[in-house]
C-alpha atoms as a PDB file:
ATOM      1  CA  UNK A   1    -143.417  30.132 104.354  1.00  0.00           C
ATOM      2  CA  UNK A   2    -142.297  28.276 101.361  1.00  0.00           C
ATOM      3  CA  UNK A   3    -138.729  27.885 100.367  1.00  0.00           C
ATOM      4  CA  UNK A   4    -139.617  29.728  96.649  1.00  0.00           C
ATOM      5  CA  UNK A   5    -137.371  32.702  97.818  1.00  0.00           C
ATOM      6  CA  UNK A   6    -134.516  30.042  97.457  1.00  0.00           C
ATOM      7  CA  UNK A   7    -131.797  31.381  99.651  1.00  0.00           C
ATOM      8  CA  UNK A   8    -127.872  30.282  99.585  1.00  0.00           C
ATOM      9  CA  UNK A   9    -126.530  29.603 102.759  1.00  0.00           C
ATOM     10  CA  UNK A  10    -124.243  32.407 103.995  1.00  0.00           C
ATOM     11  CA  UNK A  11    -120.996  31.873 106.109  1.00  0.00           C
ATOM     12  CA  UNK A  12    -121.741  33.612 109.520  1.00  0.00           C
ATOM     13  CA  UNK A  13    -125.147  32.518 109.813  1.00  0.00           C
ATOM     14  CA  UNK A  14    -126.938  29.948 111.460  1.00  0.00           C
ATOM     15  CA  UNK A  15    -129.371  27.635 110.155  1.00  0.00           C
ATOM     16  CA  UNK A  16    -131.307  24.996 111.733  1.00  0.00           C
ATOM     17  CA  UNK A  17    -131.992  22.038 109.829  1.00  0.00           C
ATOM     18  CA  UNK A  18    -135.268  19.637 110.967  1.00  0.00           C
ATOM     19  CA  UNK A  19    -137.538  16.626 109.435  1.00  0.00           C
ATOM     20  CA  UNK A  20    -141.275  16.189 109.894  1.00  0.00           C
ATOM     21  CA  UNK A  21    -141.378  12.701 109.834  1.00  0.00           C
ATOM     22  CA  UNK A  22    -142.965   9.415 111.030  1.00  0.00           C
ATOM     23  CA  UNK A  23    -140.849   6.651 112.783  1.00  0.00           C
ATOM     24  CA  UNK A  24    -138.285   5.470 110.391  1.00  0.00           C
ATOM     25  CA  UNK A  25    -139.348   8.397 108.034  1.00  0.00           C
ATOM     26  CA  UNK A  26    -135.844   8.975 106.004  1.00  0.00           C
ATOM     27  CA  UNK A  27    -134.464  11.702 108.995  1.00  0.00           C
ATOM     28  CA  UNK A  28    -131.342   9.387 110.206  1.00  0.00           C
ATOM     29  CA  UNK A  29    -130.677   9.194 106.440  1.00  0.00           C
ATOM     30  CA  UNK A  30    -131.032  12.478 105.397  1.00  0.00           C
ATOM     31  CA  UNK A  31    -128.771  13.697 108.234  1.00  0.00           C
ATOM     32  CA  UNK A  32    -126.067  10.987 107.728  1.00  0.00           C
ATOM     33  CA  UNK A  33    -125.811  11.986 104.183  1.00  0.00           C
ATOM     34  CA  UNK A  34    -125.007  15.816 105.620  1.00  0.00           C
ATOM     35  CA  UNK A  35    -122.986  14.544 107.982  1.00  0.00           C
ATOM     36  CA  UNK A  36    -121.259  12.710 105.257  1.00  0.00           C
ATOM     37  CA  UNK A  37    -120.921  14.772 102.525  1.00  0.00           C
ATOM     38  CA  UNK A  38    -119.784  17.893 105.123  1.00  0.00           C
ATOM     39  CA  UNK A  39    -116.761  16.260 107.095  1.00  0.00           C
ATOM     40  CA  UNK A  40    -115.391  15.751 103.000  1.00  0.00           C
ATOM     41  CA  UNK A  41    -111.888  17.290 102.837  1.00  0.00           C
ATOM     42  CA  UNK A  42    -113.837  20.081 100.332  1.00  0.00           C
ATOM     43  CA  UNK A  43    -115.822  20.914 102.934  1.00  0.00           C
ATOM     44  CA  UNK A  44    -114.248  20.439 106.400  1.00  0.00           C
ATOM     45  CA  UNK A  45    -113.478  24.575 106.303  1.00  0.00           C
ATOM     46  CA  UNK A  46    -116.467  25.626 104.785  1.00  0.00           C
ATOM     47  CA  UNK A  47    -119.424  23.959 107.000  1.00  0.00           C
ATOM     48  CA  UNK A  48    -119.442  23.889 111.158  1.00  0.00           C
ATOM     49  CA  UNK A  49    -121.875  21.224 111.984  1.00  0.00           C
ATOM     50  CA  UNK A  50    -123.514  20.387 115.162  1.00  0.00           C
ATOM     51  CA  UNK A  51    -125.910  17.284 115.533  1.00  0.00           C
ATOM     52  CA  UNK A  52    -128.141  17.410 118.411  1.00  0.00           C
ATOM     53  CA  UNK A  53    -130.647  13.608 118.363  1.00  0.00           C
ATOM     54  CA  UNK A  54    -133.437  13.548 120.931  1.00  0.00           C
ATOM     55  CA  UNK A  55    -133.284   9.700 120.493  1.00  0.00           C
ATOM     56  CA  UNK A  56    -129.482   9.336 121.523  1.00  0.00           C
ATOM     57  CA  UNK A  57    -129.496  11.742 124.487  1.00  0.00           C
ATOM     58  CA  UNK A  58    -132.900   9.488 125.955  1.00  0.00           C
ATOM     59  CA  UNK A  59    -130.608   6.498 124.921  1.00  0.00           C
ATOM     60  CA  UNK A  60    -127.498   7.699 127.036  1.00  0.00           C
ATOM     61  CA  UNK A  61    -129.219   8.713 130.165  1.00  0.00           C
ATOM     62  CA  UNK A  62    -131.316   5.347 130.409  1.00  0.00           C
ATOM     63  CA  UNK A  63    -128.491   3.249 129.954  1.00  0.00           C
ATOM     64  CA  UNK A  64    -126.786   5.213 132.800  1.00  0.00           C
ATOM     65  CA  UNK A  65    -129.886   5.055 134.649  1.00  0.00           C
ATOM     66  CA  UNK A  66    -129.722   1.359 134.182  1.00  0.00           C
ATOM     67  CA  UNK A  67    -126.012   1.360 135.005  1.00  0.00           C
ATOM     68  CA  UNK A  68    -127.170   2.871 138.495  1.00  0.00           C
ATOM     69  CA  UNK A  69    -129.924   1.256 138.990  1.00  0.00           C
ATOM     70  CA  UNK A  70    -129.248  -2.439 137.814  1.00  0.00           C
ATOM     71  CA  UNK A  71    -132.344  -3.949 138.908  1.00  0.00           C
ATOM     72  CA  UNK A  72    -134.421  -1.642 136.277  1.00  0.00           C
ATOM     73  CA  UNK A  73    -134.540  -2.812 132.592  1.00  0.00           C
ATOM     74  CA  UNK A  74    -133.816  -0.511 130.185  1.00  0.00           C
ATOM     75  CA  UNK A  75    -137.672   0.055 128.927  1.00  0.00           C
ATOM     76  CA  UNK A  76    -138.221   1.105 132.973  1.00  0.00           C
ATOM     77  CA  UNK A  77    -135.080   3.522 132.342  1.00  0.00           C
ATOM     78  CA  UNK A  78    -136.536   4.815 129.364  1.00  0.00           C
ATOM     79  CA  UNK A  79    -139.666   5.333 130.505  1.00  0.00           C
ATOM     80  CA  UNK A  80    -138.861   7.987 133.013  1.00  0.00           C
ATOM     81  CA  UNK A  81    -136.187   9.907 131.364  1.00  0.00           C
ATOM     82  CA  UNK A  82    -138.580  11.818 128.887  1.00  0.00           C
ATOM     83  CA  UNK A  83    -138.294  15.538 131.411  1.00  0.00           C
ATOM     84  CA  UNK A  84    -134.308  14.885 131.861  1.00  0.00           C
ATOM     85  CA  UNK A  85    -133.707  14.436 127.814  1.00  0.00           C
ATOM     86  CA  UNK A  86    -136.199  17.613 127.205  1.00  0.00           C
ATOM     87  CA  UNK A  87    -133.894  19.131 129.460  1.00  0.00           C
ATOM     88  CA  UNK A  88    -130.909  18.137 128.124  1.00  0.00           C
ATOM     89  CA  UNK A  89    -131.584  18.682 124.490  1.00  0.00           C
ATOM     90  CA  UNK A  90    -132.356  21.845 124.931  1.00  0.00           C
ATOM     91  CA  UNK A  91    -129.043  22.525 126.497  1.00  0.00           C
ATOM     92  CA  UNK A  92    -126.980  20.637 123.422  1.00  0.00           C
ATOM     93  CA  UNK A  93    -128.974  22.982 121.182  1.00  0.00           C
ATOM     94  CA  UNK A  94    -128.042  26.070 123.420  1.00  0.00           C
ATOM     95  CA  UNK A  95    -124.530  24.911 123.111  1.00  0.00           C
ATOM     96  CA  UNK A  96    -124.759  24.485 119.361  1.00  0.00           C
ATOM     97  CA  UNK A  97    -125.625  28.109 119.032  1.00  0.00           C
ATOM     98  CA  UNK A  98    -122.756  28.557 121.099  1.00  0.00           C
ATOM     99  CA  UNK A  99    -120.725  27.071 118.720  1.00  0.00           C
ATOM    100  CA  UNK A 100    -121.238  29.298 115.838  1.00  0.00           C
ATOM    101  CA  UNK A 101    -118.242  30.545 113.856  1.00  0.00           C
ATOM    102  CA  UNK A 102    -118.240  33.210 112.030  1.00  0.00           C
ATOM    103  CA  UNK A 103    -116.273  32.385 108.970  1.00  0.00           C
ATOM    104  CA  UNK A 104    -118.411  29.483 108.435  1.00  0.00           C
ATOM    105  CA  UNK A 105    -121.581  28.122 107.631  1.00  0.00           C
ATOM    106  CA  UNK A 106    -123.582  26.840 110.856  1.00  0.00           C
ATOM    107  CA  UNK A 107    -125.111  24.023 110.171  1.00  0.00           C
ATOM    108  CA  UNK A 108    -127.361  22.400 113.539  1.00  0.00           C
ATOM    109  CA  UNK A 109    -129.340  19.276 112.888  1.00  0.00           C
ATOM    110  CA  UNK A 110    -132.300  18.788 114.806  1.00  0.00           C
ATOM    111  CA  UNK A 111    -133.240  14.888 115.078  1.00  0.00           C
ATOM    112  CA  UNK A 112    -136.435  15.364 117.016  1.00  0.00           C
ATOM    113  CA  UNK A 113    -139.930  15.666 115.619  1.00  0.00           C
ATOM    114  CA  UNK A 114    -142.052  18.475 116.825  1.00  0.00           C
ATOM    115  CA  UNK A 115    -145.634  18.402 115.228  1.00  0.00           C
ATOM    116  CA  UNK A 116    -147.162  20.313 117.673  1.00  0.00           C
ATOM    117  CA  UNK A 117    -143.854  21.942 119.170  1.00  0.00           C
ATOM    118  CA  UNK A 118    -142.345  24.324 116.444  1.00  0.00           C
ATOM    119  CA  UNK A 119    -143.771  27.284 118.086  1.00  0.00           C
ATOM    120  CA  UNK A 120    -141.748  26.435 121.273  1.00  0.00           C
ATOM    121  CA  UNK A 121    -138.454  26.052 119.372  1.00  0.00           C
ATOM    122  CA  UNK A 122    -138.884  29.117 117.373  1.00  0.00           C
ATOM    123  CA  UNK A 123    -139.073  31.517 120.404  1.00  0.00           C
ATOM    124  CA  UNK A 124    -136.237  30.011 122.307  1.00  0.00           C
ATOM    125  CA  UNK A 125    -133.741  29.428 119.588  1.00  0.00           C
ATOM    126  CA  UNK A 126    -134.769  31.783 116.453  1.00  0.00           C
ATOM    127  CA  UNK A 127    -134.137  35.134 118.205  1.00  0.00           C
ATOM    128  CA  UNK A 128    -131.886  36.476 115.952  1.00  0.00           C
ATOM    129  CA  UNK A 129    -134.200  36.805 112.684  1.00  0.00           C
ATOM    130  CA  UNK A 130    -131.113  38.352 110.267  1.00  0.00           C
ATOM    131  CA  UNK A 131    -128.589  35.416 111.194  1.00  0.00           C
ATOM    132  CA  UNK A 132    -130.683  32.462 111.905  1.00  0.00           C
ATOM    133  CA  UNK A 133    -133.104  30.171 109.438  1.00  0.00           C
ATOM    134  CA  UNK A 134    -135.311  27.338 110.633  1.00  0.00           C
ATOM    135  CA  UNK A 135    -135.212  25.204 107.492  1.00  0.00           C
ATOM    136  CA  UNK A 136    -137.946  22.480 107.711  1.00  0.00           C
ATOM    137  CA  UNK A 137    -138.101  19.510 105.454  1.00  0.00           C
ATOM    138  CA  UNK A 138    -140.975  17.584 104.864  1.00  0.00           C
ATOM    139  CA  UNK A 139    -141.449  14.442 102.950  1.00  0.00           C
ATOM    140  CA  UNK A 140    -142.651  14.981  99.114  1.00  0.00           C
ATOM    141  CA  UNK A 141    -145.820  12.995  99.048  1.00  0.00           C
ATOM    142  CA  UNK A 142    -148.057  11.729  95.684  1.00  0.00           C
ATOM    143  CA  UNK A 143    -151.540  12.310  97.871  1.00  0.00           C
ATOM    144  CA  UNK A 144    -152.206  13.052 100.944  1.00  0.00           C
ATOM    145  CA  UNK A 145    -153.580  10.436 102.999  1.00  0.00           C
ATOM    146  CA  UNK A 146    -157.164  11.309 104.098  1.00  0.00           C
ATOM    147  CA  UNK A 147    -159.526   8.538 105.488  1.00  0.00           C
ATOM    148  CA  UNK A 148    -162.756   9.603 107.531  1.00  0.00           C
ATOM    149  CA  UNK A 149    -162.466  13.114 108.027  1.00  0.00           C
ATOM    150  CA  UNK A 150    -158.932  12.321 109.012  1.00  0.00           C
ATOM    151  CA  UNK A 151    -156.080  14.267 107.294  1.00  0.00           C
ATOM    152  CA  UNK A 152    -152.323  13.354 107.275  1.00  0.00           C
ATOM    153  CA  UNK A 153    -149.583  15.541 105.864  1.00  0.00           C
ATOM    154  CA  UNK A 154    -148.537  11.421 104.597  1.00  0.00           C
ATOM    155  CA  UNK A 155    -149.399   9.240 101.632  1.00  0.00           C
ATOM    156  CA  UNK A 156    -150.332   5.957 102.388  1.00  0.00           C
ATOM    157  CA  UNK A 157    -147.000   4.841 100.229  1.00  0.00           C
ATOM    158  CA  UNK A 158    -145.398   6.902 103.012  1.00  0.00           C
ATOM    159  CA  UNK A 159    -147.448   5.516 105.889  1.00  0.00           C
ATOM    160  CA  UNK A 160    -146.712   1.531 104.643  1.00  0.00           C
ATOM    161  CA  UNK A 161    -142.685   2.432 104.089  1.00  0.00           C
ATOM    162  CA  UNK A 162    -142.355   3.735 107.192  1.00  0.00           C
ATOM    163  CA  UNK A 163    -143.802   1.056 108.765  1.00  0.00           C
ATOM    164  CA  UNK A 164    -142.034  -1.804 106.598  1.00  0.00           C
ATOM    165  CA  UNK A 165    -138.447   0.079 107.391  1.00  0.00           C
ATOM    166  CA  UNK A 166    -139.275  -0.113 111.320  1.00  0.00           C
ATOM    167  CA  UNK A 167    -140.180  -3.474 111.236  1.00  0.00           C
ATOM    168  CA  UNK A 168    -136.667  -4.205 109.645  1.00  0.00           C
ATOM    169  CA  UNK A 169    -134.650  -2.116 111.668  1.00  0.00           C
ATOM    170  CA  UNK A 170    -132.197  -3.451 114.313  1.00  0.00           C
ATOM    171  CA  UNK A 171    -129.931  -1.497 116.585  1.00  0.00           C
ATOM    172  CA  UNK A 172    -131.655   1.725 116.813  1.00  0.00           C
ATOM    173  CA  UNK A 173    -131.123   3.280 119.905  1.00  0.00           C
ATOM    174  CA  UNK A 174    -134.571   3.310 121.339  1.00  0.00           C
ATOM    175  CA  UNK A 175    -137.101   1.706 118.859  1.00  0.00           C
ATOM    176  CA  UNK A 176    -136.504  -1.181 116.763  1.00  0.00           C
ATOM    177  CA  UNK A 177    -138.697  -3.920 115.130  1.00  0.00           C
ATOM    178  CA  UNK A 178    -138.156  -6.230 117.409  1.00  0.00           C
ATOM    179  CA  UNK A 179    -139.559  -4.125 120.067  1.00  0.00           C
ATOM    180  CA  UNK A 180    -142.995  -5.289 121.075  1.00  0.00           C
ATOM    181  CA  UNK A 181    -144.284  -2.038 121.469  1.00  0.00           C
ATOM    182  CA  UNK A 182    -142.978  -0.886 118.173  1.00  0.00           C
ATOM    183  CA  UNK A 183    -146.345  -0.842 116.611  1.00  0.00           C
ATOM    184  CA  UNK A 184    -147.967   0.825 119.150  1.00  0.00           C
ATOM    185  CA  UNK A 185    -145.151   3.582 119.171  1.00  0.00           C
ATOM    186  CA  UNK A 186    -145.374   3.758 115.708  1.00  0.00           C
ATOM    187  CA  UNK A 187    -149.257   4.865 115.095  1.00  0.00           C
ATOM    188  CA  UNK A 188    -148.520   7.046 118.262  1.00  0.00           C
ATOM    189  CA  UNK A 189    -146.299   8.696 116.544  1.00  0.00           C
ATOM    190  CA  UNK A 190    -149.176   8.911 113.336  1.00  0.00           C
ATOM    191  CA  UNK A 191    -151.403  10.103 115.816  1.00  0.00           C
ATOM    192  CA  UNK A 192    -149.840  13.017 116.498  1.00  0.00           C
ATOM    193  CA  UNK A 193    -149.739  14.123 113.081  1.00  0.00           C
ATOM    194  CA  UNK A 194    -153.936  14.058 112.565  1.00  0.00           C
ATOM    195  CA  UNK A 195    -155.431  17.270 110.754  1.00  0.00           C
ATOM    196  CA  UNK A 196    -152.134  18.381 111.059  1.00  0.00           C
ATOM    197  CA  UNK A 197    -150.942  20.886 108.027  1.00  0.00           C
ATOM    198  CA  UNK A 198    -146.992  21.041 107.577  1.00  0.00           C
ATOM    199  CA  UNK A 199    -147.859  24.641 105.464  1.00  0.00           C
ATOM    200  CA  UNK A 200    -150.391  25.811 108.047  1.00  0.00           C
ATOM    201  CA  UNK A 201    -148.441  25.629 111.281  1.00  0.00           C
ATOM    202  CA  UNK A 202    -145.319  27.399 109.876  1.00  0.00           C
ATOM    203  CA  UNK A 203    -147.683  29.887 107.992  1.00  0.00           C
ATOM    204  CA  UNK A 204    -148.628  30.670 111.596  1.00  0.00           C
ATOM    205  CA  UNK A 205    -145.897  31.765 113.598  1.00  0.00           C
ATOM    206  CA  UNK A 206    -145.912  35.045 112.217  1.00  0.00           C
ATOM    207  CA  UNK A 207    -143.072  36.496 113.821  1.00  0.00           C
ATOM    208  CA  UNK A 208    -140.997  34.232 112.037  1.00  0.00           C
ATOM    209  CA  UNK A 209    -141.931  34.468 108.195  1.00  0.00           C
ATOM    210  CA  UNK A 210    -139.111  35.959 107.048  1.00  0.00           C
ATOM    211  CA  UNK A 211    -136.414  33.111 108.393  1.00  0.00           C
ATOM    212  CA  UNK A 212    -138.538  30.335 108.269  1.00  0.00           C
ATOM    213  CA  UNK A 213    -138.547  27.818 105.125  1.00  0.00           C
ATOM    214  CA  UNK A 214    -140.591  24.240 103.750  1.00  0.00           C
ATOM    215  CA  UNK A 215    -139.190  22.241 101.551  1.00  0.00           C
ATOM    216  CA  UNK A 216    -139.754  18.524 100.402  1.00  0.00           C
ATOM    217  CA  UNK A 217    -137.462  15.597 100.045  1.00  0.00           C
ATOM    218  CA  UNK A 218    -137.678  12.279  98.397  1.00  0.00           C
ATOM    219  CA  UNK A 219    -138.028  10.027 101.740  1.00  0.00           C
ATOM    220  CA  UNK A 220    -139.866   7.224 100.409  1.00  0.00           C
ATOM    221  CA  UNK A 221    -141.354   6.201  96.972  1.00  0.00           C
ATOM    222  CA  UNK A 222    -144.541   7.653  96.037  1.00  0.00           C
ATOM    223  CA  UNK A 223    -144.262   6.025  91.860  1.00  0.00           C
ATOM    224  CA  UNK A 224    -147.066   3.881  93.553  1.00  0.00           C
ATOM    225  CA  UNK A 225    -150.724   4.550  92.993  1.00  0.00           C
ATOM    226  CA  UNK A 226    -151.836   2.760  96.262  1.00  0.00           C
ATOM    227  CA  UNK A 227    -155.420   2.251  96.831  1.00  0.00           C
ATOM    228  CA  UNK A 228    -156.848   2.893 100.151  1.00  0.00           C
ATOM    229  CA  UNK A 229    -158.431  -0.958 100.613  1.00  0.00           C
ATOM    230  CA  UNK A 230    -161.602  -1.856 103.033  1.00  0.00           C
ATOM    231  CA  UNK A 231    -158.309  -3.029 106.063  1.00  0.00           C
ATOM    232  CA  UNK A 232    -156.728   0.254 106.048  1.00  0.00           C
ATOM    233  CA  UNK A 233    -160.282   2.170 105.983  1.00  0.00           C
ATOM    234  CA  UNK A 234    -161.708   0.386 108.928  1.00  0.00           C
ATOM    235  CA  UNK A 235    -158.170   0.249 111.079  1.00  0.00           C
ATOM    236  CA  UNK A 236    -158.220   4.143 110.506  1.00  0.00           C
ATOM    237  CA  UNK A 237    -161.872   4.326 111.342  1.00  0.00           C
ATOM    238  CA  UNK A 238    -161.568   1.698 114.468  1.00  0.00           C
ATOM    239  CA  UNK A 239    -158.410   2.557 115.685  1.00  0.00           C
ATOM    240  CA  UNK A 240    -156.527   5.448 114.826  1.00  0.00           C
ATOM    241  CA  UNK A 241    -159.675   7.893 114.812  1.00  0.00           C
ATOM    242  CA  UNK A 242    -160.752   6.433 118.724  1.00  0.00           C
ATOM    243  CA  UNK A 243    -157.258   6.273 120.543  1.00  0.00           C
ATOM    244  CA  UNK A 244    -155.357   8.812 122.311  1.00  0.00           C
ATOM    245  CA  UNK A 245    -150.923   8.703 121.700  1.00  0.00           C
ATOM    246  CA  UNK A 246    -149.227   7.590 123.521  1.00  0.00           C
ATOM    247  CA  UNK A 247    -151.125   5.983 125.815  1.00  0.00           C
ATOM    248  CA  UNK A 248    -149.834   2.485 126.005  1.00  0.00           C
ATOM    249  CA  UNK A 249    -152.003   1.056 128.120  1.00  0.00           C
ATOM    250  CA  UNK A 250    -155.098   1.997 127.068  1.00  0.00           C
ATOM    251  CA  UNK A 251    -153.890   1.283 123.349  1.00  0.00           C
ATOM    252  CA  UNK A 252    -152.739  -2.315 124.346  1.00  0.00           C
ATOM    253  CA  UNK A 253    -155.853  -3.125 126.594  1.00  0.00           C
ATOM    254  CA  UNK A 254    -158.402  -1.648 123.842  1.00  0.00           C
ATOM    255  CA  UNK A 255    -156.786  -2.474 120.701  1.00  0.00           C
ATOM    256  CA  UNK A 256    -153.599  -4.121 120.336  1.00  0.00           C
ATOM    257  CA  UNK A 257    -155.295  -7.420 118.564  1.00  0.00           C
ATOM    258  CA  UNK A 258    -156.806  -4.926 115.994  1.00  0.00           C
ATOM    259  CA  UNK A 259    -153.429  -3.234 115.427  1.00  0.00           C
ATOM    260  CA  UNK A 260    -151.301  -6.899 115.447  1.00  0.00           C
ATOM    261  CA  UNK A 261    -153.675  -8.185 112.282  1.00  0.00           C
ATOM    262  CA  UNK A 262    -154.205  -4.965 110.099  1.00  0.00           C
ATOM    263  CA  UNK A 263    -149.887  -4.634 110.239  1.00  0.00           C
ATOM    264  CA  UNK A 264    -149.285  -8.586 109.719  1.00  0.00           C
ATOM    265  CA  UNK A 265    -151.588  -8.212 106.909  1.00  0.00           C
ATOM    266  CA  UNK A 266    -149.199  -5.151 105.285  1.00  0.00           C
ATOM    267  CA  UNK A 267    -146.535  -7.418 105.733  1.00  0.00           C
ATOM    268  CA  UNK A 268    -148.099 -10.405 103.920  1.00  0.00           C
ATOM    269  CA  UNK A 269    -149.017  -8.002 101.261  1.00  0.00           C
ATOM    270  CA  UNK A 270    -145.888  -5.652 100.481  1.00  0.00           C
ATOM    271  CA  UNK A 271    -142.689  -7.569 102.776  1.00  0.00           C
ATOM    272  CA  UNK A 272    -139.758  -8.842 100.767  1.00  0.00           C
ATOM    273  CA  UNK A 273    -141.869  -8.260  97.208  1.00  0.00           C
ATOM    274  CA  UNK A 274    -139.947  -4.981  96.191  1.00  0.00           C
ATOM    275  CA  UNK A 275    -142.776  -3.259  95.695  1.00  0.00           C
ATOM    276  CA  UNK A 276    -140.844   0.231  96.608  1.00  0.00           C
ATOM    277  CA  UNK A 277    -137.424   1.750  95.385  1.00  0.00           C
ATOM    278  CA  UNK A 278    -135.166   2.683  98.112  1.00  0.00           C
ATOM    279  CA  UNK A 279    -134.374   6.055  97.811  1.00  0.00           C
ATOM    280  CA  UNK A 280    -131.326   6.305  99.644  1.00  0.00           C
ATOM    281  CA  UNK A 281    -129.480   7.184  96.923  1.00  0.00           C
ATOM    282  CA  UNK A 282    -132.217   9.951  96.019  1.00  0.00           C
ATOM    283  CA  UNK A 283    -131.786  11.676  99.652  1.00  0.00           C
ATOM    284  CA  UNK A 284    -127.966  11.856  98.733  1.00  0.00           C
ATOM    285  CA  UNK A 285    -128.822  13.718  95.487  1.00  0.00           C
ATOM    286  CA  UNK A 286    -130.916  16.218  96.922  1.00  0.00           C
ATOM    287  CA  UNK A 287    -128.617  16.812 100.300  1.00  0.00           C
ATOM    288  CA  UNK A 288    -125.861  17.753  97.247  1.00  0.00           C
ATOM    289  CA  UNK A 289    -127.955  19.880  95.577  1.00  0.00           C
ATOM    290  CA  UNK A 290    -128.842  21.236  99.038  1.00  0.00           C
ATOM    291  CA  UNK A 291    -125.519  21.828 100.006  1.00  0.00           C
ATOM    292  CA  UNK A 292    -123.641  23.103  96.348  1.00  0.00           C
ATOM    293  CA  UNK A 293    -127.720  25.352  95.827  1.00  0.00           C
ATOM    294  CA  UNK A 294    -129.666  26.473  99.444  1.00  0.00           C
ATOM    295  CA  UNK A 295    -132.856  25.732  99.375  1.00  0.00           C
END
């Protein structure tokens, strides 16, 4: 349901805090910024905070894989940890409920994205409807992108940020620009986010409409009235609507070339021409308000 009951956060209680959001989407910055703004001296007694990232648990087991194995790269690592980091994460997030203290306000942050998955979560970790909230945030869009008979909960301001911030981002711990397949991972990731309603799905899951909230943050810039131009309709049409996510090989064999010229064009067009605000200092805003107001 939608977060118009506005609800303070209570000390004893537990609420989890997730993003729906592409690759490079605003989630590592909105959760630094809690992170931040909770370990403050003003806060260190009032907030217990738990951070569980899928990302850095698949990081740490494939570089120990590696470390075992040192004739593997790290991609080969990587690619065969996905069951063992499910695994895992779902222990770190049993152990964050663990955690909780009673004289506090429990605060876990869920860096993973779950478009299809929230269902799952809900049932294994929401059992306790009068002390638990699953607080999902969403990014505030201008329009939603729809090209086709294909629906995104994303603008295409969203869609081309995203995309600009991955291709400038160094040192992540599994995906960075440099990254060959970063592209490929990237409209994967869109992929799994076609016809998909944010509202919908958590309108669903009935058993949980009393402790489950929506609400919208600033990610990226949507001041811009993008046009959807003839490139972006066609590498919807031609590649997006035909491929399946995720898989690589068929994606590289059938239409990498295809994928390699629509995303050098969006860098010709919008790369280094500060076109977009960065909203950084936005996200910090609105974790305050979060923080001082509930959602």
């Amino acid at each position: 349901m939608e977060s118009e009951k506005r609800i303070k956060f209570e000390e004893g209680k537990m609420y989890f805090f997730m993003c729906y959001a592409l690759v490079c989407g605003g989630k590592s910055t909105f959760f630094e910024q809690i992170l931040s703004q909770t370990s403050k001296e003003e806060n260190k007694n009032k907030y217990n905070v738990n951070f569980v990232s899928s990302d850095e648990i698949r990081a740490d087991l494939s570089h120990k894989m590696q470390k075992e194995n040192p004739e593997m790269t790290f991609k080969q690592c990587f690619d065969k940890t996905g069951k063992q980091t499910a695994k895992v994460f779902d222990k770190e997030i049993q152990k964050a409920i663990n955690n909780k203290k009673d004289d506090k306000i429990n605060l876990i942050l869920v860096d993973k994205n779950y478009p299809q998955g929230i269902d799952r979560f809900l049932n294994l970790f929401c059992k306790d409807k009068s002390s638990q909230f699953f607080i999902v945030f969403i990014p505030k869009i201008k329009k939603p992108l729809e090209i086709d008979n294909l629906h995104f909960p994303f603008s295409l301001n969203y869609f081309i940020q995203c995309y600009l911030r991955l291709n400038n981002r160094h040192g992540h711990e599994v995906l960075n620009g440099e990254d060959e397949q970063s592209k490929l991972v990237y409209i994967s990731f869109l992929k799994l986010f076609q016809n998909f309603d944010f509202h919908k799905k958590i309108s669903s899951e009935q058993n949980f409409s009393s402790n489950v909230f929506i609400q919208d943050i600033d990610f990226t810039d949507e001041s811009k009235d993008l046009e959807i131009d003839i490139e972006t309709e066609n590498f919807f049409k031609n590649v997006i609507k035909k491929m399946r996510a995720f898989d690589m090989d068929n994606i590289k064999k059938e239409y990498e070339n295809e994928i390699n010229n629509y995303f050098k064009g969006l860098e010709e067009k919008y790369e280094g021409k500060n076109v977009f605000e960065d909203t950084r200092g936005i996200i910090e805003n609105e974790v305050s308000d979060i923080l001082l107001n509930g959602i």
